[in-house]
N, C-alpha and C. Protein backbone atom coordinates (compact mmCIF):
# COMPACT_ATOMS: atom_id res chain seq x y z
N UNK A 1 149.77 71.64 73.45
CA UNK A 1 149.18 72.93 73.75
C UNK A 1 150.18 73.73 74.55
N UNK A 2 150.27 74.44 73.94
CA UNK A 2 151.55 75.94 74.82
C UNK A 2 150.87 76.71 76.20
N UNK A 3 151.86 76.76 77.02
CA UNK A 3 150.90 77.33 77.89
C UNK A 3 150.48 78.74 78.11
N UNK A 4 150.82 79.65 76.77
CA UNK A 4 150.10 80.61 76.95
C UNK A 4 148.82 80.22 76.00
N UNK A 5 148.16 79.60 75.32
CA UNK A 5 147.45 78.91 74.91
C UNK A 5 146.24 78.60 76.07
N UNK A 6 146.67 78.12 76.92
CA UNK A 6 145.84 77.39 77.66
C UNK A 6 145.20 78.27 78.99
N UNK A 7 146.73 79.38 78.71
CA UNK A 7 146.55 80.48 80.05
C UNK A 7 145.10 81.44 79.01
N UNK A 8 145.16 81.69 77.84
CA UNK A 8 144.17 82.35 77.10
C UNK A 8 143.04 81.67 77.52
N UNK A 9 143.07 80.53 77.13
CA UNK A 9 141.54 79.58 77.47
C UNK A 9 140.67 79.99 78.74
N UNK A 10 142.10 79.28 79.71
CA UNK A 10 141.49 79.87 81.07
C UNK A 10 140.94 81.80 81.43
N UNK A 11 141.23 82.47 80.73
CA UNK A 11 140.95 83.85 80.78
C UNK A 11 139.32 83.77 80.36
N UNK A 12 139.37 83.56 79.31
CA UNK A 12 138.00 83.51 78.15
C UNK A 12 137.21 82.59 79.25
N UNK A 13 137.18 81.63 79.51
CA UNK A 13 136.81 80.89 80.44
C UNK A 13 136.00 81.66 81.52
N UNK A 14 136.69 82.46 82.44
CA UNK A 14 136.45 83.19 83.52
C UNK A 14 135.99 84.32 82.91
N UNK A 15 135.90 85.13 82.06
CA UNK A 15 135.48 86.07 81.42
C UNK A 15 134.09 85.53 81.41
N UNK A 16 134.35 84.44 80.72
CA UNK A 16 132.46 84.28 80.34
C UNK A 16 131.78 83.92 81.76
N UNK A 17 132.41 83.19 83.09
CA UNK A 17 132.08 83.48 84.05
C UNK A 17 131.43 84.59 84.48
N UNK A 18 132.42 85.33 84.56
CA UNK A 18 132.03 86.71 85.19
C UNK A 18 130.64 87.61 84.08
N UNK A 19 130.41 87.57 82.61
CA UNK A 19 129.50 88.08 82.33
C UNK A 19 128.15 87.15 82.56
N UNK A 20 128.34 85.91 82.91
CA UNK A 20 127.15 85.60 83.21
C UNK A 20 126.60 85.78 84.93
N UNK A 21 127.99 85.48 86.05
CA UNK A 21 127.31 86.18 87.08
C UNK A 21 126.58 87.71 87.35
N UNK A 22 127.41 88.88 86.15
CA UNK A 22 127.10 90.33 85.77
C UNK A 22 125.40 90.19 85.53
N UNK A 23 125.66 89.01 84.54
CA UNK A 23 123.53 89.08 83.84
C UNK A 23 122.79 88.50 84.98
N UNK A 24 123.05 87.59 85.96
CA UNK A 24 122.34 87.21 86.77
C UNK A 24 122.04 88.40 88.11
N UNK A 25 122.98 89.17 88.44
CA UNK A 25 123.76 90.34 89.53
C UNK A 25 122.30 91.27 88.98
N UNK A 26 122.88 91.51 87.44
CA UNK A 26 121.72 92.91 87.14
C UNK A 26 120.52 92.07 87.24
N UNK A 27 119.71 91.17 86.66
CA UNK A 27 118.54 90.88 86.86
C UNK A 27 117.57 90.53 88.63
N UNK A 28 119.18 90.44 89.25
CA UNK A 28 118.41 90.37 90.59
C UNK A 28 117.65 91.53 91.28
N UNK A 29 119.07 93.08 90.46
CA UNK A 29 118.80 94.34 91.31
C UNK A 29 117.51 94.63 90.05
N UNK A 30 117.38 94.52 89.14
CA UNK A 30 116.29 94.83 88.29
C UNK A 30 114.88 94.16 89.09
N UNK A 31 114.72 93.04 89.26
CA UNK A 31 113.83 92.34 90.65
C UNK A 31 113.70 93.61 91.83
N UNK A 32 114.74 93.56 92.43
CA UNK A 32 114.27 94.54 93.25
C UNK A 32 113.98 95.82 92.93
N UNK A 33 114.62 96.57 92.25
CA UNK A 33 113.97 97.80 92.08
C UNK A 33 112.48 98.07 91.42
N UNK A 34 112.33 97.25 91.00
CA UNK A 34 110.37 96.75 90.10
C UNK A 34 110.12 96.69 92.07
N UNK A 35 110.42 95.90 92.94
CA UNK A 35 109.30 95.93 93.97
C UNK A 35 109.27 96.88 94.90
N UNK A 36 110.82 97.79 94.95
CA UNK A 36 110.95 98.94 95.44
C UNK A 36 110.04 99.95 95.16
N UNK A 37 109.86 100.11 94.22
CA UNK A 37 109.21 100.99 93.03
C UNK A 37 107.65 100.49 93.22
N UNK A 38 107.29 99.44 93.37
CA UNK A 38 105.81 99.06 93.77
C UNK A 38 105.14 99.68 94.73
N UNK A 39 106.56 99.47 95.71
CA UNK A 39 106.32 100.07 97.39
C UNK A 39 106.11 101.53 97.68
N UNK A 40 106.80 101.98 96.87
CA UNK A 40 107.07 103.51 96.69
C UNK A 40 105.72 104.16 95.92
N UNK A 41 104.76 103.23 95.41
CA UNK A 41 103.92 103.43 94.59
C UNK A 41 102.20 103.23 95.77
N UNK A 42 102.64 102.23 96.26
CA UNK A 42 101.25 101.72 97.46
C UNK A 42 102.00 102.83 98.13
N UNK A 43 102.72 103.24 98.71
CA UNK A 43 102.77 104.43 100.13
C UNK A 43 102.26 105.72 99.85
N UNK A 44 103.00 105.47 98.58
CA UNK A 44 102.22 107.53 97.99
C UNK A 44 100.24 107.47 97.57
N UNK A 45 100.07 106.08 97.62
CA UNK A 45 98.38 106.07 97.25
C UNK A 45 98.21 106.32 99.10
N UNK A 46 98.55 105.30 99.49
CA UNK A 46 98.21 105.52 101.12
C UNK A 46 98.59 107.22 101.74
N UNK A 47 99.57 107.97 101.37
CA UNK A 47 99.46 108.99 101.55
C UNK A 47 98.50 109.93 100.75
N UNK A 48 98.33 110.11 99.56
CA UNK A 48 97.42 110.79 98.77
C UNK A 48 95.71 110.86 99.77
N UNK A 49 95.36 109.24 99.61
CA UNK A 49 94.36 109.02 100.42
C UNK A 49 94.25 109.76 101.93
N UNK A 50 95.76 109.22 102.36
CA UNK A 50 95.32 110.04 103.77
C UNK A 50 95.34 111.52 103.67
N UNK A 51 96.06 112.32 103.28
CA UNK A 51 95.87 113.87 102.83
C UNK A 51 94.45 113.96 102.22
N UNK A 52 94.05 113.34 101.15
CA UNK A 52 92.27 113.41 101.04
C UNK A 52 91.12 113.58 102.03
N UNK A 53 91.38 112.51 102.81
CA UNK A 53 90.80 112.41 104.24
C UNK A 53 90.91 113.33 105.14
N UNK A 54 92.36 114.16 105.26
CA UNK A 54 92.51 114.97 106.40
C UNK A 54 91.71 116.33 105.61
N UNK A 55 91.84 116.47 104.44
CA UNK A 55 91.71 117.66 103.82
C UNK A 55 90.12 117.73 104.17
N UNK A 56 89.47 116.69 103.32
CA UNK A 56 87.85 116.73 103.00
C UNK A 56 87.27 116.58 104.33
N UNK A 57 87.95 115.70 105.42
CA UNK A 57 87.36 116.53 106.90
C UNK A 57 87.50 117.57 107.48
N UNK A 58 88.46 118.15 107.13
CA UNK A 58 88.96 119.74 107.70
C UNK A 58 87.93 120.72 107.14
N UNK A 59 87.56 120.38 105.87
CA UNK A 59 86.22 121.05 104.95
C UNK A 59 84.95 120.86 105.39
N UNK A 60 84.68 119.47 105.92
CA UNK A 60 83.41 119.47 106.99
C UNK A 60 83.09 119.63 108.01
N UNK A 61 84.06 120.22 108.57
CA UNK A 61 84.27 120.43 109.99
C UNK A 61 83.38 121.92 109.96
N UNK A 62 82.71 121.86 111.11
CA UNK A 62 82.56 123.25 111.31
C UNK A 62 83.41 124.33 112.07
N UNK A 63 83.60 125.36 110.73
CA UNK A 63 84.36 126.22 111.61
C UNK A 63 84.05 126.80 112.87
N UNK A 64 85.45 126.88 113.45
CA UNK A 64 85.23 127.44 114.72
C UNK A 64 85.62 128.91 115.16
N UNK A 65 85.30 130.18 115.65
CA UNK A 65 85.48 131.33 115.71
C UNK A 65 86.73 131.38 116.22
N UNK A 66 88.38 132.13 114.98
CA UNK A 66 89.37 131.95 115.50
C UNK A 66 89.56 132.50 116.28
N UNK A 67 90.63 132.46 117.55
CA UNK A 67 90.93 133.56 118.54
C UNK A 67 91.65 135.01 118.16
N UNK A 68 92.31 135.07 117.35
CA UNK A 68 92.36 136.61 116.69
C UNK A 68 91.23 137.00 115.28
N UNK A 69 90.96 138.03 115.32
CA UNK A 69 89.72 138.39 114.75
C UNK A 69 90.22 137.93 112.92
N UNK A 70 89.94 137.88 111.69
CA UNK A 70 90.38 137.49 110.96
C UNK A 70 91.20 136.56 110.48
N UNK A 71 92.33 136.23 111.40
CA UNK A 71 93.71 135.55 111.40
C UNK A 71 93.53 133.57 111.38
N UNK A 72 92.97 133.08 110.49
CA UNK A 72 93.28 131.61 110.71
C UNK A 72 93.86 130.86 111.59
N UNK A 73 93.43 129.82 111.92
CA UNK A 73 94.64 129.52 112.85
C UNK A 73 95.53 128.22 111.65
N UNK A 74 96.76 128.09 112.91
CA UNK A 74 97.71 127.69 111.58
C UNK A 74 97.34 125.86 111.34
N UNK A 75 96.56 125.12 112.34
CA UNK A 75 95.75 124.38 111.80
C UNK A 75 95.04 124.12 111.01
N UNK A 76 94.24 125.28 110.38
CA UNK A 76 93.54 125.25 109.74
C UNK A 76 93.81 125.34 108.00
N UNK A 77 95.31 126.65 108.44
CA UNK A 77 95.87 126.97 107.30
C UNK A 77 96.52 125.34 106.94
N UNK A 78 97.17 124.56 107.58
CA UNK A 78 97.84 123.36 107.40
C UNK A 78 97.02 122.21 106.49
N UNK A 79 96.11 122.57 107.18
CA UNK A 79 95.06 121.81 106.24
C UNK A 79 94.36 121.92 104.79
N UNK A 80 94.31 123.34 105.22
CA UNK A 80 94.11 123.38 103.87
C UNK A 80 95.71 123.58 102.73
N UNK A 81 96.63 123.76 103.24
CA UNK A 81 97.49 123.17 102.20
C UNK A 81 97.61 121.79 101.79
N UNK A 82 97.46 121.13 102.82
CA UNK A 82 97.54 119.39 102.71
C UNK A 82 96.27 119.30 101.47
N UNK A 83 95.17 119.87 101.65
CA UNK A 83 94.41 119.54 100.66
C UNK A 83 94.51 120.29 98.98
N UNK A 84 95.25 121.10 99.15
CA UNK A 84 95.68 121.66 98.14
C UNK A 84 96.82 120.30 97.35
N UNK A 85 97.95 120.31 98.19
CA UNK A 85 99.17 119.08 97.82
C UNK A 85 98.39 118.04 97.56
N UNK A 86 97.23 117.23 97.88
CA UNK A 86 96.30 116.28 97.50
C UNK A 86 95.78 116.62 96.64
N UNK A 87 95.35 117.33 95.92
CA UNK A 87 94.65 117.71 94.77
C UNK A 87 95.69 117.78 93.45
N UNK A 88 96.92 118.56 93.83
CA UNK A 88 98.00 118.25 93.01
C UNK A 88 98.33 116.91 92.38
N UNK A 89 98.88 116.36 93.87
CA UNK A 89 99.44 114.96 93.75
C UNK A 89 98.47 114.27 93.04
N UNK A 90 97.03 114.30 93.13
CA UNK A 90 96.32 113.25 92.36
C UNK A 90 96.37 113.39 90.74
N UNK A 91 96.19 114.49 90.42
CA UNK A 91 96.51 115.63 89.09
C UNK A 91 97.43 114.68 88.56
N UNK A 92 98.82 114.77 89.17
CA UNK A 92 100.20 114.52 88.68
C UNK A 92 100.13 112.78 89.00
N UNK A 93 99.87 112.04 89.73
CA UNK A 93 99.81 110.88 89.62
C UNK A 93 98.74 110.64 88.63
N UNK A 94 97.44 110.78 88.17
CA UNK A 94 96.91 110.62 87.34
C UNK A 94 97.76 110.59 85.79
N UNK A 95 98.15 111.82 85.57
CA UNK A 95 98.89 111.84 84.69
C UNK A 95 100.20 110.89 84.14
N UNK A 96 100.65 110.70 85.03
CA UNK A 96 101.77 109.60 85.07
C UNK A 96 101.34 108.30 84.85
N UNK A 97 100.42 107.95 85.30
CA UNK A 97 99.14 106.66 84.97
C UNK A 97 98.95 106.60 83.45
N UNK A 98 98.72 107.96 82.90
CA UNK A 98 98.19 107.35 81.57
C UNK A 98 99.53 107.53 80.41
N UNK A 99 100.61 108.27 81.01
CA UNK A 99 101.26 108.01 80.00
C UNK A 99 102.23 106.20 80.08
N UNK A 100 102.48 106.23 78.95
CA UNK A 100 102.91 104.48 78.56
C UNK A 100 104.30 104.33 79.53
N UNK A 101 104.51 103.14 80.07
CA UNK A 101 105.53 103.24 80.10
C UNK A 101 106.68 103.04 78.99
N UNK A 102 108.07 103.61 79.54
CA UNK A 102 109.04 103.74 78.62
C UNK A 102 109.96 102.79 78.69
């Protein structure tokens, strides 16, 4: 056996090394990004929910007579955007729910 012969072997050798540590490398970060992506998925329900909550109590609350005559206060206005962005977000997460994944 010649030793560029053998120097080839050893290449091919380590080649196939390296694509099988590559397939093991990607399937680990593929692992994590599925539980990243889980996480990212429970926080935005836990937020949705909590914007629900702040919104639909801000709605049962009884109003209180603002201190400038007409003028909201910006609490109030806050809230009701939060419940607006909750109404969205559920919209658009709903939607994303039913289409398939790809």
């Amino acid at each position: 056996m010649s030793l560029r012969t053998s120097r080839r072997q050893l290449l091919v050798a380590e080649s196939e090394l390296n694509r099988q540590q590559l397939e093991g490398d990607l399937a680990a970060l593929k692992t994590e990004v599925s539980l990243l992506a889980n996480r990212a998925k429970s926080l935005g329900m836990i937020m949705s929910s909590a914007v629900a909550l702040t919104a639909g109590l801000a709605a049962t609350r009884p109003g209180a007579p603002s201190p400038a005559a007409g003028k909201p206060s910006r609490v109030r206005t806050i809230l009701k955007v939060a419940g607006l962005l909750s109404t969205f977000w559920l919209a658009w997460r709903s939607q994303s729910r039913a289409q398939p994944d790809r």
